[in-house]
C-alpha atoms as a PDB file:
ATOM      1  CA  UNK A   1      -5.535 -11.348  -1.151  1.00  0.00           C
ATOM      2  CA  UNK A   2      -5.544 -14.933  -1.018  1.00  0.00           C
ATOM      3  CA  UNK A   3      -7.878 -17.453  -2.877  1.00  0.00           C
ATOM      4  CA  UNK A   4     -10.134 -17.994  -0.274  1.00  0.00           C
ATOM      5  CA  UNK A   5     -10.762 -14.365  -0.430  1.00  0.00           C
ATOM      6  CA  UNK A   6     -12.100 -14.555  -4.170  1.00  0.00           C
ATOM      7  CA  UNK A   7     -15.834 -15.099  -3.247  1.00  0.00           C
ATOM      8  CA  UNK A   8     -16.492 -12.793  -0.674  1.00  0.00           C
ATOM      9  CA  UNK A   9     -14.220 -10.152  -3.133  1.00  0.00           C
ATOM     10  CA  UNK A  10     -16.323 -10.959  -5.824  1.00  0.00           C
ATOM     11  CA  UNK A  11     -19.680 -10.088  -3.596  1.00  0.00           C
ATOM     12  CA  UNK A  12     -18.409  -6.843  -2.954  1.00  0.00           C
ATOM     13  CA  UNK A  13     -17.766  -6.141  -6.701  1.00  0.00           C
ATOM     14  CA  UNK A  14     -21.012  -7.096  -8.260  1.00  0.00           C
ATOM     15  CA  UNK A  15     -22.562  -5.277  -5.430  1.00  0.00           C
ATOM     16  CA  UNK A  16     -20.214  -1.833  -6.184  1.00  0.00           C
ATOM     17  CA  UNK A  17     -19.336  -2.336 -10.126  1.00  0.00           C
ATOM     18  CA  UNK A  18     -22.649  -4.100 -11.341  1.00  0.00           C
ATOM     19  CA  UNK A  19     -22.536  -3.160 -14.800  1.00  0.00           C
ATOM     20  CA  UNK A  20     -18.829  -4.134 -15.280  1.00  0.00           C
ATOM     21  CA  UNK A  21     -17.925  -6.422 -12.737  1.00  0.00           C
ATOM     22  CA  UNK A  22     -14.901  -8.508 -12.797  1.00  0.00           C
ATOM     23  CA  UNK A  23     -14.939 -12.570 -13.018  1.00  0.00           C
ATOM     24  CA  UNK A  24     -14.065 -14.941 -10.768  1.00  0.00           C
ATOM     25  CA  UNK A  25     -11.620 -15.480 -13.775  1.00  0.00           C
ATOM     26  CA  UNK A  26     -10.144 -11.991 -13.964  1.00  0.00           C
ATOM     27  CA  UNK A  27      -9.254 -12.574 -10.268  1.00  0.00           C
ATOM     28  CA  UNK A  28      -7.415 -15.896 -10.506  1.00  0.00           C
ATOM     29  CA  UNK A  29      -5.279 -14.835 -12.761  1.00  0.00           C
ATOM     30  CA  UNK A  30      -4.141 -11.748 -11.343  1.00  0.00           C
ATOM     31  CA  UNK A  31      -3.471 -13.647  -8.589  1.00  0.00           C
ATOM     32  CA  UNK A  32      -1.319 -16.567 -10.419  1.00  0.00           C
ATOM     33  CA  UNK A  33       0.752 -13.546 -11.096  1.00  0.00           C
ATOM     34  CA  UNK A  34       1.107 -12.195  -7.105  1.00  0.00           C
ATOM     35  CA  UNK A  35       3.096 -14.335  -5.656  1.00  0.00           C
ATOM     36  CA  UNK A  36       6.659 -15.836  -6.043  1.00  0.00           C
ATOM     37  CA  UNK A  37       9.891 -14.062  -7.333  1.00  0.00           C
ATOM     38  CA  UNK A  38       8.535 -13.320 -10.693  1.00  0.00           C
ATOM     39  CA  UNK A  39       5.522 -11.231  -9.102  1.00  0.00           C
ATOM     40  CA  UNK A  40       3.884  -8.584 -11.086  1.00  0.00           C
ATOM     41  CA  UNK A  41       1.064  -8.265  -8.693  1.00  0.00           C
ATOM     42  CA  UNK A  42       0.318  -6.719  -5.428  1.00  0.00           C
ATOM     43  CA  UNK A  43      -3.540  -7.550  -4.267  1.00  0.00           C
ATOM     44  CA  UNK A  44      -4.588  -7.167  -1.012  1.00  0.00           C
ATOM     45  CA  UNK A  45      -8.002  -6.959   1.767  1.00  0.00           C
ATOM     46  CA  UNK A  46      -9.246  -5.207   4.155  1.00  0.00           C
ATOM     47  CA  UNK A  47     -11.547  -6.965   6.983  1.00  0.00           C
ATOM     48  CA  UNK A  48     -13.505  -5.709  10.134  1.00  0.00           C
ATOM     49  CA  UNK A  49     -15.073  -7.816  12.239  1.00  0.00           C
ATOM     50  CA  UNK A  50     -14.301 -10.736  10.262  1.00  0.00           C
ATOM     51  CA  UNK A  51     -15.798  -9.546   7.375  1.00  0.00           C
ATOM     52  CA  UNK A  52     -13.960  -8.150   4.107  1.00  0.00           C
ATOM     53  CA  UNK A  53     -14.482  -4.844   4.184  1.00  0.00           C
ATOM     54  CA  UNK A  54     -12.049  -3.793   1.140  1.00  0.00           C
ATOM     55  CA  UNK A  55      -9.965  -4.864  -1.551  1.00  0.00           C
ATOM     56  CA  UNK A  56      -7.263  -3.066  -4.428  1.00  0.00           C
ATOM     57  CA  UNK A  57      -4.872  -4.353  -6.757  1.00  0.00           C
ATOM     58  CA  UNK A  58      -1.651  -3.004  -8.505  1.00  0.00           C
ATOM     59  CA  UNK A  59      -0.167  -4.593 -11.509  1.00  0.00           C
ATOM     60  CA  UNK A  60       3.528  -3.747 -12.327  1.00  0.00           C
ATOM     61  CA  UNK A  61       6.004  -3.589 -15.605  1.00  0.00           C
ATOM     62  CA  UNK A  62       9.234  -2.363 -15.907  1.00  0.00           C
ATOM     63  CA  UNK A  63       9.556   0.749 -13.965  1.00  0.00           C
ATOM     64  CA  UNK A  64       5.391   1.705 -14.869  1.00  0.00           C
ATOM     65  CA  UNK A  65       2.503   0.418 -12.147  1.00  0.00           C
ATOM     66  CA  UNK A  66      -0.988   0.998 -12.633  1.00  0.00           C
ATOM     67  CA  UNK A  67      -3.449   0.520  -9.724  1.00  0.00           C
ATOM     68  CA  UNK A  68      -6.358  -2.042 -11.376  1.00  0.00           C
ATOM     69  CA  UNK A  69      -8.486  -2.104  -8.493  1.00  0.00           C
ATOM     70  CA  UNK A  70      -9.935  -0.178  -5.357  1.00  0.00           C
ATOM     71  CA  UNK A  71     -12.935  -0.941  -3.507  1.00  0.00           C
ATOM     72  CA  UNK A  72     -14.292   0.028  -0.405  1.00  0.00           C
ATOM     73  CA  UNK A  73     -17.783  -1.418   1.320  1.00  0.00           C
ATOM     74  CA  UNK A  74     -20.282   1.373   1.572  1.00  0.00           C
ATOM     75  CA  UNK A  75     -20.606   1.165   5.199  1.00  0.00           C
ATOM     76  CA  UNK A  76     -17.134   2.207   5.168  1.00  0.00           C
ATOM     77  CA  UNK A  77     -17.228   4.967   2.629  1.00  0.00           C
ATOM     78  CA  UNK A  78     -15.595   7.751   4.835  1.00  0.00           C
ATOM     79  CA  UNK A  79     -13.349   5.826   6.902  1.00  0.00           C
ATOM     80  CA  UNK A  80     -10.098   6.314   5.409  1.00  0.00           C
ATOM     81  CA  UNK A  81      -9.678   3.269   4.085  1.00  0.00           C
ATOM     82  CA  UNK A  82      -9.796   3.667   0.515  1.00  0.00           C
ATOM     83  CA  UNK A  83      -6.697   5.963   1.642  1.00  0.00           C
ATOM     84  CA  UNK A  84      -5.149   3.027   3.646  1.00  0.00           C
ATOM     85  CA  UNK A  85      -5.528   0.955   0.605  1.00  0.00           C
ATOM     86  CA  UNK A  86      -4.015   3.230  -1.758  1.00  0.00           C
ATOM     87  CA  UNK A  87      -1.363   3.496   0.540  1.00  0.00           C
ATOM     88  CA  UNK A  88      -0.514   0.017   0.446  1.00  0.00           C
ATOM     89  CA  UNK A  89      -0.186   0.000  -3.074  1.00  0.00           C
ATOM     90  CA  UNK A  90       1.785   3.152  -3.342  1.00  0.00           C
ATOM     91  CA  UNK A  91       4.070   0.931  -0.957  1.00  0.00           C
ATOM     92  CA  UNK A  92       3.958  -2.082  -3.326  1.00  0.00           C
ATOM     93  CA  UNK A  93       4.922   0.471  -6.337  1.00  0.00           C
ATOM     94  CA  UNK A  94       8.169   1.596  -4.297  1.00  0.00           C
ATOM     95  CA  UNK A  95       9.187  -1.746  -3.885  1.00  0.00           C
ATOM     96  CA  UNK A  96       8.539  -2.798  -7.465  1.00  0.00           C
ATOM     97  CA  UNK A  97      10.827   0.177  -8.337  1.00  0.00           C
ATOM     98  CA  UNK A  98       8.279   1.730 -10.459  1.00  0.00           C
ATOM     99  CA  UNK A  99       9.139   5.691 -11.461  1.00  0.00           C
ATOM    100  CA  UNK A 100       4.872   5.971 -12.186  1.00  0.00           C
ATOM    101  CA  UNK A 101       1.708   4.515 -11.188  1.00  0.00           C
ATOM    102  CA  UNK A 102      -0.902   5.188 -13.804  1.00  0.00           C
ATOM    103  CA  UNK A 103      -5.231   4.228 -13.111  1.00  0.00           C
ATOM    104  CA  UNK A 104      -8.369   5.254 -14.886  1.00  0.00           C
ATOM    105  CA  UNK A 105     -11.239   6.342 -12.673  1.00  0.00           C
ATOM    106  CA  UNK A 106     -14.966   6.732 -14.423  1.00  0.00           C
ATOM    107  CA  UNK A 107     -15.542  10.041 -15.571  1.00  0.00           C
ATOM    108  CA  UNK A 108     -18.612  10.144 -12.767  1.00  0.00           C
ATOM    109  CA  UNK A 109     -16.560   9.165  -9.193  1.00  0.00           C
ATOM    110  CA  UNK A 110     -15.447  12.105  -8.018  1.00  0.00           C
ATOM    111  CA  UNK A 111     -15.033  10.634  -4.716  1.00  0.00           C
ATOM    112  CA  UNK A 112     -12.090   8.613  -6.112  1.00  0.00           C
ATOM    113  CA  UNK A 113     -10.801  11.546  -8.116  1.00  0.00           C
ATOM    114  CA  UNK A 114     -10.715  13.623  -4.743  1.00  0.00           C
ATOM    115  CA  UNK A 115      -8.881  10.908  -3.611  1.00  0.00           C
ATOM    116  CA  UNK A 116      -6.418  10.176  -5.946  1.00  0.00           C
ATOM    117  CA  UNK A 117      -5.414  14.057  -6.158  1.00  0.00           C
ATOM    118  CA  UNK A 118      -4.819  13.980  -2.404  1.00  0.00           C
ATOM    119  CA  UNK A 119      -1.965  11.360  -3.439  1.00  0.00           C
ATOM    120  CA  UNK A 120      -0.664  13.643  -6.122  1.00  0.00           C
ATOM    121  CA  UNK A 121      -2.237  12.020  -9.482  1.00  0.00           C
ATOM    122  CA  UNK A 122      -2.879  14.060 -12.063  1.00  0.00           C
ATOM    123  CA  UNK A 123      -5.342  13.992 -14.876  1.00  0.00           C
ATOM    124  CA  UNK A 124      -3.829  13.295 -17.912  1.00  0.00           C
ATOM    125  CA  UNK A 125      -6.517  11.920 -20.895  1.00  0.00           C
ATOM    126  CA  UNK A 126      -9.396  10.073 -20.972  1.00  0.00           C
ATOM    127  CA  UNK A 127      -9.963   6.949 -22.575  1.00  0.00           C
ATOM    128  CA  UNK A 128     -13.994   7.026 -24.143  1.00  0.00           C
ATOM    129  CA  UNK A 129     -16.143   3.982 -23.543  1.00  0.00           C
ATOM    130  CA  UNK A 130     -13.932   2.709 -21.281  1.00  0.00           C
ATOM    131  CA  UNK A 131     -16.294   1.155 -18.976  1.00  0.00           C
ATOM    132  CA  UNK A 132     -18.453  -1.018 -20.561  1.00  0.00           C
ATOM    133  CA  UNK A 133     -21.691  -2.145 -21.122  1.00  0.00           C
ATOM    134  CA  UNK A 134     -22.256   1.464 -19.602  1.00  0.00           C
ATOM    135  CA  UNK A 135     -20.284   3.000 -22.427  1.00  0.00           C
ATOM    136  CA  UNK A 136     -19.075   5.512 -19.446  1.00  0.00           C
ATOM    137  CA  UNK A 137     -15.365   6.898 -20.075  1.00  0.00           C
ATOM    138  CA  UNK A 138     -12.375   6.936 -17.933  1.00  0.00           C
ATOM    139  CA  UNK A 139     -10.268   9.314 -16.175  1.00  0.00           C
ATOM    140  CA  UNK A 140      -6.854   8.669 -16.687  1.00  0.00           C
ATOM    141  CA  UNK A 141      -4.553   9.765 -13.935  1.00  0.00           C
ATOM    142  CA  UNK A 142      -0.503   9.649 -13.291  1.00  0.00           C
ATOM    143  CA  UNK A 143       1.555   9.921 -10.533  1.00  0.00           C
ATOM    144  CA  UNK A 144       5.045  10.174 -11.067  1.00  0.00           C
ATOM    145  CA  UNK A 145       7.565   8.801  -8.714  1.00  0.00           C
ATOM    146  CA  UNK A 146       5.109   7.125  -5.884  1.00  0.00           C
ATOM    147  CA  UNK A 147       7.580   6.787  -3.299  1.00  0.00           C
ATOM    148  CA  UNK A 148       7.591  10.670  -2.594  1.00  0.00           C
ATOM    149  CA  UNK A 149       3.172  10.065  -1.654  1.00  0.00           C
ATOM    150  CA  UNK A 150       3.786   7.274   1.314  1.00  0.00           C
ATOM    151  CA  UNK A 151       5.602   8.354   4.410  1.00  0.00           C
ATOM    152  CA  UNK A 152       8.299   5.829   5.161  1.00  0.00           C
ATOM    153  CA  UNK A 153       8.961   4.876   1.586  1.00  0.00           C
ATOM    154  CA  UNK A 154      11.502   7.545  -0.246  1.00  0.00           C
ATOM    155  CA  UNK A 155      13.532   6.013  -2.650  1.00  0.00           C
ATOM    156  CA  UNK A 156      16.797   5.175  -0.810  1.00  0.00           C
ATOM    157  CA  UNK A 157      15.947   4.865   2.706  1.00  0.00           C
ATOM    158  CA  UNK A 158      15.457   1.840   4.861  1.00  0.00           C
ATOM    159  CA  UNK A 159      11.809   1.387   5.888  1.00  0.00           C
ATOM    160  CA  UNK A 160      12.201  -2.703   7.325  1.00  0.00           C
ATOM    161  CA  UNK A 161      11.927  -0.889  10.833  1.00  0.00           C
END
């Protein structure tokens, strides 16, 4: 994800998170924090047709990642590519070194649930109220040690091929 990609990003959001859409804000500065060696960030899109069709964000410390962000356009839903996404961050993880990547998920998308279980998270509390003005809670997941979820990206191998 680049800067130019902030308003068609923040399109998709208010049309998929309405009640607690991010702000052109909120993306700007996860992005200040993306790029160079002092990185923290991983945030990335997904186009078809020349039109974003998906976007997902991973935000790092220490050896701990937690996945802020995965969206898919509806007339996607289906596809694979929230999977694909996922994926990518999983990758980003691995190469951050991080031994966990954590997420909350509302309480109410069990698509994204099915989804994350597929890549080995597990439910592990719930933080009430999280999602707000809704006032609807959040899953939180873990999975430990990503790099065993991605093909190609075990710790210790060499995956530049």
């Amino acid at each position: 994800m680049r800067w130019w990609d902030i308003d068609p990003v923040l399109r998709m959001e208010r049309e998929l998170f309405p009640e607690d859409a991010w702000s052109r804000g909120m993306f700007w500065s996860e992005l200040a924090h993306a790029r160079g060696p002092g990185a923290t960030r991983r945030y990335l899109v997904a186009e078809a047709d020349g039109r974003l069709v998906g976007y997902a964000g991973l935000v790092t410390s220490g050896e701990q990642a937690d996945v802020q962000t995965i969206a898919v356009a509806r007339d996607h839903w289906g596809t694979g590519l929230g999977a694909r996404l996922l994926t990518e961050l999983l990758r980003a993880a691995t190469a951050f070194e991080c031994a966990e990547v954590l997420l909350e998920c509302r309480v109410d998308n069990t698509r994204a649930q099915r989804l994350y279980e597929r890549f080995g998270f597990e439910p592990i509390g719930f933080r009430r109220g999280y999602y707000q003005p809704g006032n609807v809670d959040a899953l939180v997941m873990r999975l430990t040690d990503p790099s065993t979820s991605v093909p190609g990206t075990e710790r210790g191998t060499d995956n530049h091929g």
